[in-house]
Protein backbone atom coordinates (compact mmCIF):
# COMPACT_ATOMS: atom_id res chain seq x y z
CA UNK A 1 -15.64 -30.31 -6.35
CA UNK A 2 -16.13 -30.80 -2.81
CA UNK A 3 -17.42 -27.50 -1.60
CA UNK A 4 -17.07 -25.22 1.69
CA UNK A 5 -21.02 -26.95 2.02
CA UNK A 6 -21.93 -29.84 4.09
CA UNK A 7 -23.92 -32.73 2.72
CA UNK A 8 -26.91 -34.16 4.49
CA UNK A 9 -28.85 -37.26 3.07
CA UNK A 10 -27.26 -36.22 -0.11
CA UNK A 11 -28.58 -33.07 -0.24
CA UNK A 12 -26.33 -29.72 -0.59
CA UNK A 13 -26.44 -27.26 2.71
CA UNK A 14 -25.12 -24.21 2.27
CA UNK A 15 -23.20 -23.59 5.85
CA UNK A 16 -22.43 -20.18 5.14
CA UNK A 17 -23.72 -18.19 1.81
CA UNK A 18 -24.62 -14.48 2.12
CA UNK A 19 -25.08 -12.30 -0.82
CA UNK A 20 -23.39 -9.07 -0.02
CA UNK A 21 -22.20 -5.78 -2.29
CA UNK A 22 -18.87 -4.80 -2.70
CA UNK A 23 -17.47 -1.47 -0.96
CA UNK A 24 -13.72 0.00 -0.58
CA UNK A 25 -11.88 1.71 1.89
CA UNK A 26 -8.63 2.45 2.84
CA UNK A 27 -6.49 -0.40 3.50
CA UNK A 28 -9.61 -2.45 3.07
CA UNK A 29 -12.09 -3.87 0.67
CA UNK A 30 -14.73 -5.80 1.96
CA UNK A 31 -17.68 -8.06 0.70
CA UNK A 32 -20.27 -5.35 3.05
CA UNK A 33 -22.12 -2.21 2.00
CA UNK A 34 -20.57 -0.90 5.14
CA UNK A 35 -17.40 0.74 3.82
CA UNK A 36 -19.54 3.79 3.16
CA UNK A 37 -22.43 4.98 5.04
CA UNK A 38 -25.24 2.25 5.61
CA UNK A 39 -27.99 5.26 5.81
CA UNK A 40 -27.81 8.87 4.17
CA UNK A 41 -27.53 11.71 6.65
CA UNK A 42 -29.74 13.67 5.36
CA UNK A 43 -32.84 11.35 5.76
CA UNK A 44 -34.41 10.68 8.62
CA UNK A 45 -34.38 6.70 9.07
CA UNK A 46 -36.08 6.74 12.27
CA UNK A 47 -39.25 5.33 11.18
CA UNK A 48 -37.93 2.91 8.71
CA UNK A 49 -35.93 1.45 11.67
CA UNK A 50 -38.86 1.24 14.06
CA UNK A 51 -41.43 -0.07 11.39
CA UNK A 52 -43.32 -3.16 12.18
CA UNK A 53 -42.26 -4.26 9.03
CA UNK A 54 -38.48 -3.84 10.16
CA UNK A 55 -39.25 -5.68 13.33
CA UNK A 56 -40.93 -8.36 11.77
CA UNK A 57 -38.12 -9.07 9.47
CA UNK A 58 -35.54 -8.71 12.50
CA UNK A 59 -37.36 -11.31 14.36
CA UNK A 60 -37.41 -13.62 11.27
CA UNK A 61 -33.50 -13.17 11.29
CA UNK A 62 -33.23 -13.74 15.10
CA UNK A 63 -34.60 -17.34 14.47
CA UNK A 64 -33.30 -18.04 11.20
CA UNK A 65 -30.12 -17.77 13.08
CA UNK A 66 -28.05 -20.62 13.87
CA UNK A 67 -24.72 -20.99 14.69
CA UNK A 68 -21.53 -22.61 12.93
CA UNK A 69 -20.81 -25.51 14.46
CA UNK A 70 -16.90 -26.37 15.46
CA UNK A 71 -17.11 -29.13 12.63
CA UNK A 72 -18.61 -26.76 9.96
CA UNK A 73 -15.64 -24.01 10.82
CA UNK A 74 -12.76 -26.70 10.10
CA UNK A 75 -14.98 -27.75 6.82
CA UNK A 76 -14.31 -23.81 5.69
CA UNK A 77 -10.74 -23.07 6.79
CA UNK A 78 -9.94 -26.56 4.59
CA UNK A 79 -12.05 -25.76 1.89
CA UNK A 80 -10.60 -22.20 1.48
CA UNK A 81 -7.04 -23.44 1.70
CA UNK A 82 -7.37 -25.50 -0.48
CA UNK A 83 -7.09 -22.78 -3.40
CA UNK A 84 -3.95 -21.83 -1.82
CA UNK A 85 -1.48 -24.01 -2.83
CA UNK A 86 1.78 -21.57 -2.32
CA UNK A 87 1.44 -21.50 1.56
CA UNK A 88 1.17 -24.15 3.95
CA UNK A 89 -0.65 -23.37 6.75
CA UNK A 90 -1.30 -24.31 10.55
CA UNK A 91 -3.06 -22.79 13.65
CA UNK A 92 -2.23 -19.39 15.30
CA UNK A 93 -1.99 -18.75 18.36
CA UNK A 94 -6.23 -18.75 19.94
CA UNK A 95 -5.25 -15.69 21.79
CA UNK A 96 -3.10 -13.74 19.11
CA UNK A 97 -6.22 -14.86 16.64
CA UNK A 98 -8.80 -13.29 19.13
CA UNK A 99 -6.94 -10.30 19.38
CA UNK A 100 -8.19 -9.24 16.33
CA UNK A 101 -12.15 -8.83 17.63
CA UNK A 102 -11.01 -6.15 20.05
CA UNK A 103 -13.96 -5.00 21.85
CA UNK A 104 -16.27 -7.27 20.35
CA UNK A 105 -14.32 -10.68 20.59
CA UNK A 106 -16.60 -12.08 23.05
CA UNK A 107 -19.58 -12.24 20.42
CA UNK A 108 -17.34 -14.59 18.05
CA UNK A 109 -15.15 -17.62 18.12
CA UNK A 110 -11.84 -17.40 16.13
CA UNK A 111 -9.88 -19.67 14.44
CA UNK A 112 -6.56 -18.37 13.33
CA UNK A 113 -4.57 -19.95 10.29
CA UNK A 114 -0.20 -18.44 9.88
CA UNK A 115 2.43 -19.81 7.85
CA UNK A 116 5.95 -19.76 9.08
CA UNK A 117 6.41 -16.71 6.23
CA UNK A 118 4.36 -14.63 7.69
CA UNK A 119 1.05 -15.11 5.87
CA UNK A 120 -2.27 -15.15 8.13
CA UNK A 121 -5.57 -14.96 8.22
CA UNK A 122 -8.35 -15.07 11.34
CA UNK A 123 -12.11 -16.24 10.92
CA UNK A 124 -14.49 -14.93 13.29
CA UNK A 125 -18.06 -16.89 13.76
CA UNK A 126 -21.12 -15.23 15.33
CA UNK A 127 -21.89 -17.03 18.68
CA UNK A 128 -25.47 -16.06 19.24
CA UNK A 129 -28.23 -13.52 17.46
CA UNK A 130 -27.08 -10.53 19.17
CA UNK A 131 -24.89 -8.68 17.04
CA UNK A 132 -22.84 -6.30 17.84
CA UNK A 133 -21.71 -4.66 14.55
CA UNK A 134 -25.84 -4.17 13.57
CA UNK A 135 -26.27 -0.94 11.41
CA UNK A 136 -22.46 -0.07 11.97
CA UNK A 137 -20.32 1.30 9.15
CA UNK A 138 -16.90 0.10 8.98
CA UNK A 139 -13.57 2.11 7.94
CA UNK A 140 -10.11 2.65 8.51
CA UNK A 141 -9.24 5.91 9.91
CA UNK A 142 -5.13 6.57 10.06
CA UNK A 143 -4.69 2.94 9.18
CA UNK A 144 -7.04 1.48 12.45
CA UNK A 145 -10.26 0.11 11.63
CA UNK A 146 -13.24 1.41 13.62
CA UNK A 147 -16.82 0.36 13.63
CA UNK A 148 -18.88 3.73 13.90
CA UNK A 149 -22.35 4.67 13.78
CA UNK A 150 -24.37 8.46 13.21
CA UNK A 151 -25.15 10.08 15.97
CA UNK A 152 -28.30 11.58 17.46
CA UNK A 153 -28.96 14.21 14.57
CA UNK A 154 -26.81 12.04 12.29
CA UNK A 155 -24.99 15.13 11.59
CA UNK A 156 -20.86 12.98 12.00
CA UNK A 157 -20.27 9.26 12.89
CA UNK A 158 -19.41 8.38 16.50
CA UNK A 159 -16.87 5.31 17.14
CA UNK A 160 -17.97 2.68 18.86
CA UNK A 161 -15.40 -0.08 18.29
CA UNK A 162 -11.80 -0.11 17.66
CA UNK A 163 -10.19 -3.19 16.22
CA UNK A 164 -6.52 -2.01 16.53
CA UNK A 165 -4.27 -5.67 15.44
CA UNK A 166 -6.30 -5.68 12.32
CA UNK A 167 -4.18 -4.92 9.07
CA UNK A 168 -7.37 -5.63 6.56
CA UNK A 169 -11.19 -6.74 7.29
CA UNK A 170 -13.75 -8.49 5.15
CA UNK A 171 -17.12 -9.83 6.75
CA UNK A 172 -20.44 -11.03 5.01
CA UNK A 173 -23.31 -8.78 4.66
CA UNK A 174 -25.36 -9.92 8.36
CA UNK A 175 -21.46 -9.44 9.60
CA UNK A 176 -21.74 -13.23 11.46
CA UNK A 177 -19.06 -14.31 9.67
CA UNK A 178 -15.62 -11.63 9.70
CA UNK A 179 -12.69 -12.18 8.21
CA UNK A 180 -9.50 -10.64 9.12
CA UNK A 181 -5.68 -10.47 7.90
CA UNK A 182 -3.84 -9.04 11.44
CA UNK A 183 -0.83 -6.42 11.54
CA UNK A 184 2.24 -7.23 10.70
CA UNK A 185 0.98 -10.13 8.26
CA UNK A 186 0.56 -10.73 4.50
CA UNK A 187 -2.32 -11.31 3.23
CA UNK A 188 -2.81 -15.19 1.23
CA UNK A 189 -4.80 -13.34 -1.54
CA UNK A 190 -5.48 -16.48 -3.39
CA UNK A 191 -7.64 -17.38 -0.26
CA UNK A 192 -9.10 -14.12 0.58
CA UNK A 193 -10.70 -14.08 -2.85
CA UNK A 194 -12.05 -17.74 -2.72
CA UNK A 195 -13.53 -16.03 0.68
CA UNK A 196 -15.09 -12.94 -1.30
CA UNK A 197 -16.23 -14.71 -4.16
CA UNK A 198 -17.97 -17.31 -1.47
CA UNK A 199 -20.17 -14.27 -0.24
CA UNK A 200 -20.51 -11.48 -2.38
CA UNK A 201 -21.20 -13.06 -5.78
CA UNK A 202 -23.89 -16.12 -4.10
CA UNK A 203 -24.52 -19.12 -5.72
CA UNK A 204 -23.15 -17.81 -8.81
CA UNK A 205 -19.35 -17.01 -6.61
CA UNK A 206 -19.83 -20.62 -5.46
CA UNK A 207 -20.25 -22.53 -9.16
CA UNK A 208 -17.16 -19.81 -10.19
CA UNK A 209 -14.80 -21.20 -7.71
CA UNK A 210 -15.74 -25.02 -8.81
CA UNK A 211 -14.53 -23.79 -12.23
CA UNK A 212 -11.54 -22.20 -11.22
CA UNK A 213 -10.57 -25.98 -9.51
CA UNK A 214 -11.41 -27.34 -12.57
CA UNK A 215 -9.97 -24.91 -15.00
CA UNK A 216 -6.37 -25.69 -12.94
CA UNK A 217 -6.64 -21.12 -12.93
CA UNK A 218 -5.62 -18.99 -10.52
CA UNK A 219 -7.75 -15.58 -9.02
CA UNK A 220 -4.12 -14.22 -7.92
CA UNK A 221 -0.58 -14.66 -9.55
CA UNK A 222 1.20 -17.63 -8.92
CA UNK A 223 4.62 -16.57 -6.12
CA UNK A 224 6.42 -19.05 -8.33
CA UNK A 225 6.91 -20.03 -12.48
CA UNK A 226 5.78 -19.05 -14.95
CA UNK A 227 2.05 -18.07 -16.34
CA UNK A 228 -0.43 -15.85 -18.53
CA UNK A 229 -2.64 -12.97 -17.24
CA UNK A 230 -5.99 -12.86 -19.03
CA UNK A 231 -8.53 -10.79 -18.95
CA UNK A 232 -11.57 -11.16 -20.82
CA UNK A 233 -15.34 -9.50 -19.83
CA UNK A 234 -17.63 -12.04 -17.94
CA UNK A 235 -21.22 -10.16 -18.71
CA UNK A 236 -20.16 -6.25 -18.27
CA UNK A 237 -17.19 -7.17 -15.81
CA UNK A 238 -13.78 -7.29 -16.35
CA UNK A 239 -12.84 -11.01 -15.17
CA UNK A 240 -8.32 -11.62 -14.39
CA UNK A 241 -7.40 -14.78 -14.11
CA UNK A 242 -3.92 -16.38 -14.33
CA UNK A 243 -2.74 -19.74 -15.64
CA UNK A 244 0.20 -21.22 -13.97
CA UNK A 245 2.39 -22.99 -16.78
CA UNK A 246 4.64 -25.97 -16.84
CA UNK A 247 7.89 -25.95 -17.74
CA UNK A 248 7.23 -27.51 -21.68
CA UNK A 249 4.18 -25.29 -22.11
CA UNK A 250 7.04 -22.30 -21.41
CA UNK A 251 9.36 -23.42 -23.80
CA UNK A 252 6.06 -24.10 -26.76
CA UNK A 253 5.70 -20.28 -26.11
CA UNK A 254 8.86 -18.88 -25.93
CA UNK A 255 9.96 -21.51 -29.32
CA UNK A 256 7.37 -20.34 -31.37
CA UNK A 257 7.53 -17.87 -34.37
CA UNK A 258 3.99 -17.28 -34.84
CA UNK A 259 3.34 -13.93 -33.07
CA UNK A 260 -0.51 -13.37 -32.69
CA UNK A 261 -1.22 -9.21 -33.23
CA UNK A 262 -2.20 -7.83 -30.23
CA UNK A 263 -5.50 -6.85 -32.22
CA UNK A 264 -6.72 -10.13 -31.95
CA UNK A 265 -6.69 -10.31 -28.29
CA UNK A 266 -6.40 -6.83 -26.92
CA UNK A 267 -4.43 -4.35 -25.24
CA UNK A 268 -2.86 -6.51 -21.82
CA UNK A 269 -6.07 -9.07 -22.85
CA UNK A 270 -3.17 -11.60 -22.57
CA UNK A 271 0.26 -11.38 -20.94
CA UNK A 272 3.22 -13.52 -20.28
CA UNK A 273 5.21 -13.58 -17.21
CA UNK A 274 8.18 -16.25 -17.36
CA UNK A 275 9.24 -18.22 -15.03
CA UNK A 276 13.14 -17.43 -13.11
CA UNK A 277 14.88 -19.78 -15.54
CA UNK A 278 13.10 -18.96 -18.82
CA UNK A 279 13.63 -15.67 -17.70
CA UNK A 280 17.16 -15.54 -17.30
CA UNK A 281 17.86 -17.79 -20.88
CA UNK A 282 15.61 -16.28 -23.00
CA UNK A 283 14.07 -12.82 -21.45
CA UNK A 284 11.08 -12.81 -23.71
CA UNK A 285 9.03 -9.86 -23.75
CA UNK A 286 5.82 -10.29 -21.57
CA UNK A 287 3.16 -8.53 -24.47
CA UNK A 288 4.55 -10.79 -27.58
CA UNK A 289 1.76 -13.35 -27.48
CA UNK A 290 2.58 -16.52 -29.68
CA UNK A 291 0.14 -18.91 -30.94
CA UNK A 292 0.78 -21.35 -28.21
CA UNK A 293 -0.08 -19.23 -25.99
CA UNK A 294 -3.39 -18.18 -27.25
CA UNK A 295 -4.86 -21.70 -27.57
CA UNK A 296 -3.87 -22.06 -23.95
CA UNK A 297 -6.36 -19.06 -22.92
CA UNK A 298 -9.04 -19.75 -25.20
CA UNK A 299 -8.41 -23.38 -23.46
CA UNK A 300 -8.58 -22.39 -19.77
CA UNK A 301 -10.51 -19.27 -20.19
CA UNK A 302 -12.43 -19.64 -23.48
CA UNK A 303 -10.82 -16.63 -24.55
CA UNK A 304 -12.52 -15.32 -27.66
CA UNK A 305 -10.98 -13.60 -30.02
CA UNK A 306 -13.10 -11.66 -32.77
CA UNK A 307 -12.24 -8.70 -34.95
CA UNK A 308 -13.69 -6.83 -37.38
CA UNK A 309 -13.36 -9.22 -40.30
CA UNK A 310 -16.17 -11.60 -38.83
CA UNK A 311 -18.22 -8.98 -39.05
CA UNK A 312 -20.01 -10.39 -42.12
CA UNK A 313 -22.79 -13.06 -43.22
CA UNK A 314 -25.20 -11.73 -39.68
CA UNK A 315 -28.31 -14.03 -40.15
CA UNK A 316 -29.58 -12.75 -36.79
CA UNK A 317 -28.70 -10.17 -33.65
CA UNK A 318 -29.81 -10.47 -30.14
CA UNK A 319 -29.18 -7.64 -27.44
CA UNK A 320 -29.69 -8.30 -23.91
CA UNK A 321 -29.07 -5.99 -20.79
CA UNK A 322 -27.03 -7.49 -18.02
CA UNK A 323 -26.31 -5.64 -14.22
CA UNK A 324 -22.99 -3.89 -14.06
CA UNK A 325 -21.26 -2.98 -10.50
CA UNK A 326 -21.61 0.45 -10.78
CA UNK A 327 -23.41 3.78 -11.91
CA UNK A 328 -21.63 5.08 -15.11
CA UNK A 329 -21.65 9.00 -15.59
CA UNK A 330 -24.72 10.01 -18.07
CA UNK A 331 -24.36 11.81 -20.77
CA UNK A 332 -26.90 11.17 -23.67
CA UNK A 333 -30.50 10.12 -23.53
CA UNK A 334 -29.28 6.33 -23.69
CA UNK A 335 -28.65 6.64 -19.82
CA UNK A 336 -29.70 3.91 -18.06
CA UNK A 337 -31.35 3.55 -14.59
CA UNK A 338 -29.16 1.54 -11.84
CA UNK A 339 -29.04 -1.64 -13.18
CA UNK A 340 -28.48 -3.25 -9.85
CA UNK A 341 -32.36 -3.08 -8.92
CA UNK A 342 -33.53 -1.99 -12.26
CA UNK A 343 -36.34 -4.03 -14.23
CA UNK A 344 -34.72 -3.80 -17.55
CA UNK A 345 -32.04 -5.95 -16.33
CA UNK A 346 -32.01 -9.61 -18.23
CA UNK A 347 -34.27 -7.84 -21.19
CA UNK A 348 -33.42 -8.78 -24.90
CA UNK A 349 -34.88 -8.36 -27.60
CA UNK A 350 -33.96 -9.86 -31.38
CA UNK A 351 -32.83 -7.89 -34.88
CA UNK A 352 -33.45 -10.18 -37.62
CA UNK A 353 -34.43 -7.36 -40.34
CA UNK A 354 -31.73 -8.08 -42.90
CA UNK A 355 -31.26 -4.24 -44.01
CA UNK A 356 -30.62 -3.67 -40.39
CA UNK A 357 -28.33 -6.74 -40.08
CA UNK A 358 -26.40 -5.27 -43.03
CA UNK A 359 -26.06 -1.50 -41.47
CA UNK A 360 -25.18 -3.37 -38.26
CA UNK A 361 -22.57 -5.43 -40.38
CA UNK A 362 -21.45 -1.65 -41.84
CA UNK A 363 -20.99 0.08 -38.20
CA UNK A 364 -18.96 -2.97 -36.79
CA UNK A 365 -16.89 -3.79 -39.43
CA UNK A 366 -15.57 -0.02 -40.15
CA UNK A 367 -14.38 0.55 -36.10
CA UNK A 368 -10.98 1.05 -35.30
CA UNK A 369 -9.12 -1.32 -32.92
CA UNK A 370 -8.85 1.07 -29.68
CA UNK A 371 -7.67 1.18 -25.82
CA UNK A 372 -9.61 0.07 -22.87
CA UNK A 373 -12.41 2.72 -21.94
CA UNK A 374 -14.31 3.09 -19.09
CA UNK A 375 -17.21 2.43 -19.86
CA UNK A 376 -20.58 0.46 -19.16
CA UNK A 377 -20.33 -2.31 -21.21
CA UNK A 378 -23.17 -4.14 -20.27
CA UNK A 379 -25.48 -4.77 -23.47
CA UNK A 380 -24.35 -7.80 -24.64
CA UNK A 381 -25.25 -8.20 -28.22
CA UNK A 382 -24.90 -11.86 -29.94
CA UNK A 383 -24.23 -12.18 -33.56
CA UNK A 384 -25.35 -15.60 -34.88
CA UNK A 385 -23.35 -15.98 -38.57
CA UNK A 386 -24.76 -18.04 -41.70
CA UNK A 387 -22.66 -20.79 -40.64
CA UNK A 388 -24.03 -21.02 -37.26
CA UNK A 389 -20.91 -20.13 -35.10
CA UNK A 390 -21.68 -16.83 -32.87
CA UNK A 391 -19.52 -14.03 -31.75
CA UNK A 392 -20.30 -11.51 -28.93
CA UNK A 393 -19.65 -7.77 -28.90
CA UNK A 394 -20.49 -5.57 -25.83
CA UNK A 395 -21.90 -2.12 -26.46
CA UNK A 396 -21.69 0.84 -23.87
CA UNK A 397 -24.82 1.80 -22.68
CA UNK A 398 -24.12 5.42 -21.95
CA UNK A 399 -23.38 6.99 -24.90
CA UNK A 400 -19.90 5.88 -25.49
CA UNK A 401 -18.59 4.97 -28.83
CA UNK A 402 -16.74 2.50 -27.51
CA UNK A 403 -17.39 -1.63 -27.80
CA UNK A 404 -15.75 -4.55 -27.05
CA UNK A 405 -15.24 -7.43 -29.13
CA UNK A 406 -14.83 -11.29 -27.57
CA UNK A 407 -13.19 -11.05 -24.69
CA UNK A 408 -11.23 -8.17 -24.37
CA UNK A 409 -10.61 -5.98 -27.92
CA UNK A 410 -11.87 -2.80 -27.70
CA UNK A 411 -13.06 -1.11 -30.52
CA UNK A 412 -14.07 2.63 -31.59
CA UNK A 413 -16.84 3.22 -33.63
CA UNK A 414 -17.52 6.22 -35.71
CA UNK A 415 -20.10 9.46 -33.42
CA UNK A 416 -23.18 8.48 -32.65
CA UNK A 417 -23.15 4.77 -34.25
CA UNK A 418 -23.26 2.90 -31.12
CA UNK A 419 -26.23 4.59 -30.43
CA UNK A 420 -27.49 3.88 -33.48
CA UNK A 421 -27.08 0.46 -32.91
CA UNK A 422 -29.20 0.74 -29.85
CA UNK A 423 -31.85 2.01 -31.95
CA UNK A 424 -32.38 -1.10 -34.29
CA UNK A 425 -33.41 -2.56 -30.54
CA UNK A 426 -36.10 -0.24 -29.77
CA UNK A 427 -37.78 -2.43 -27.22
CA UNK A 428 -34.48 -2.61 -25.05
CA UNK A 429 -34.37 1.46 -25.95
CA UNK A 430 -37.58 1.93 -24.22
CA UNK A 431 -36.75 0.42 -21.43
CA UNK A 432 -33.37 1.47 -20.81
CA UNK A 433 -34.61 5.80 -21.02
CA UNK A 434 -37.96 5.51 -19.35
């Protein structure tokens, strides 16, 4: 697809790609770190700030600087509304959309996007290098968002800015580009996420959102007919999408006697919501998944379902560590170290011993279908079968019993075999408890 990017002599430019992390507040999530504190109090970041190291790489930013040109802006607002296909949009109001920089609207340009329905959005673009918002934490206090920084002894945080017509806030890592939903407006999630997943997720958020164009999905449920929830783990994270239906795939579902058992797919892996008029004729029940159905998610999302009968005929095993968003609680010695910087991340290692392949056969064929858990699911073991076909499990890596099967089954295994598991991979082990 034709991306938020600008082509130059047929090369792709990325206009504006940040890699940020994800934080939470109140009111608020953003793609920024800055939700909670940037620095911890009880540390002394004095010299870190001041170190010719930190300079250097300040001055580095200062020139790698450049602003968003008027042309480039349009290029975004069209490329993110063009995921939204519920709302039709046109421009706000420049003052009503500047409103929502408050004391720092003369560092930005704004260009503000409303529907007559009272959905709206503001984008704010960085002028110059100076930045106002530099090594401010951002959070909503009473419902107003302030920008506040540690004081002197860095004993409380001190305001500094108050943006008071701002309902929710989002804004890239560097903070040059801000994105806003102001008070008294809804917010057009379907856009806000093709926003996040722009800047938090990189390259990787950008070749997502081609999919989701050409997988005719949705990141948010469509306002209007019917469609199917699905959720199904993309590496260790949970992944909901939704896929809008026509009016004959409806009926296919609702006409069809072949119920699939909710084993095969998970707890809520798959839901139906009908549309008004199916609704009212036929009320089907929104957790009876029919065959139909199923081949439409395995179509759009290559759902896969697995269970514990293809759990046989394992010529070979592979385990690999993947990053997961956040730190698990630890409790056994399989605890892992923060996989967001750690070096075991992307490890793997291969089982190919066939007694081991047939205990590992034992341990996943004899779990017991189970409810979601919350747990870190992020070693991603691949079975490769006799015939050639593969199937995927996920295993906690913190000691739970819990795994997941395909996309979204969960399943219970018996104490301590999980963990046993883990130790057939003794390389990965290693790694993961140093």
């Amino acid at each position: 697809m034709n991306s938020v990017w600008g082509k130059e002599g047929g090369k792709v430019k990325k206009i504006w790609m940040m890699t940020a992390a994800l934080g939470l507040g109140i009111w608020l999530t953003g793609c920024s770190p800055a939700f909670v504190p940037v620095e911890d109090p009880s540390e002394s970041q004095t010299e870190e700030r001041n170190s010719p190291e930190t300079e250097k790489e300040d001055q580095r930013k200062d020139l790698a600087f450049q602003p968003i040109s008027e042309e480039e802006r349009r290029r975004i607002v069209t490329e993110l509304e063009s995921f939204d296909g519920d709302h039709k949009f046109s421009d706000m109001d420049p003052e009503k959309a500047a409103s929502c920089g408050g004391e720092i609207r003369d560092a930005y340009d704004f260009i503000g996007r409303e529907t007559e329905n009272g959905y709206g959005y503001v984008l704010g673009f960085r002028k110059g290098k100076e930045d106002p918002l530099q090594d401010l934490s951002i959070y909503s206090i009473d419902d107003v968002i302030e920008a506040e920084k540690w004081n002197e002894d860095e004993s409380i945080f001190e305001k500094v800015y108050t943006f008071e017509n701002v309902y929710e806030m989002y804004y890239t890592e560097a903070k040059d580009v801000l994105f806003f939903v102001p008070s008294g407006m809804e917010e057009p999630e379907e856009l806000r996420k093709a926003f996040t997943y722009s800047l938090c997720d990189g390259d990787e958020g950008v070749r997502y959102l081609e999919t989701v164009k050409e997988r005719g999905v949705r990141m948010s449920s469509p306002e209007d007919g019917g469609y199917l929830t699905v959720r199904r783990f993309e590496d260790a994270e949970v992944l909901e999408e939704y896929i809008p239906l026509t009016e004959d795939q409806e009926k296919e579902i609702t006409g069809s006697d072949e119920i699939i058992d909710p084993v095969m797919y998970g707890i809520d892996g798959i839901t139906y919501a009908a549309s008004q008029e199916i609704y009212e004729s036929e009320n089907p029940d929104p957790d009876e998944i029919t065959v139909p159905a199923l081949k439409i998610a395995e179509e759009k999302c290559e759902f896969q379902t697995v269970g514990t009968e293809d759990m046989k005929e394992i010529t070979s095993a592979e385990l690999e560590v993947v990053p997961i968003s956040k730190e698990p609680e630890k409790n056994t010695d399989l605890a892992r170290k923060d996989s967001a910087d750690s070096e075991v991340v992307g490890i793997s290692e291969m089982l190919q011993d066939p007694e081991l392949l047939k205990r590992l056969e034992e341990i996943l064929a004899g779990a017991s279908f189970d409810e979601a858990k919350e747990c870190p699911y992020n070693g991603i073991l691949t079975l490769t079968k006799a015939d050639g076909t593969q199937v995927v499990v996920r295993l906690a890596s913190d000691g739970c019993d819990s795994m997941v099967y395909g996309s979204y089954s969960f399943y219970q295994a018996a104490g301590g075999e999980v963990a046993e598991i883990w130790d057939m991979f003794p390389e990965v082990k290693a790694e993961i408890v140093k």
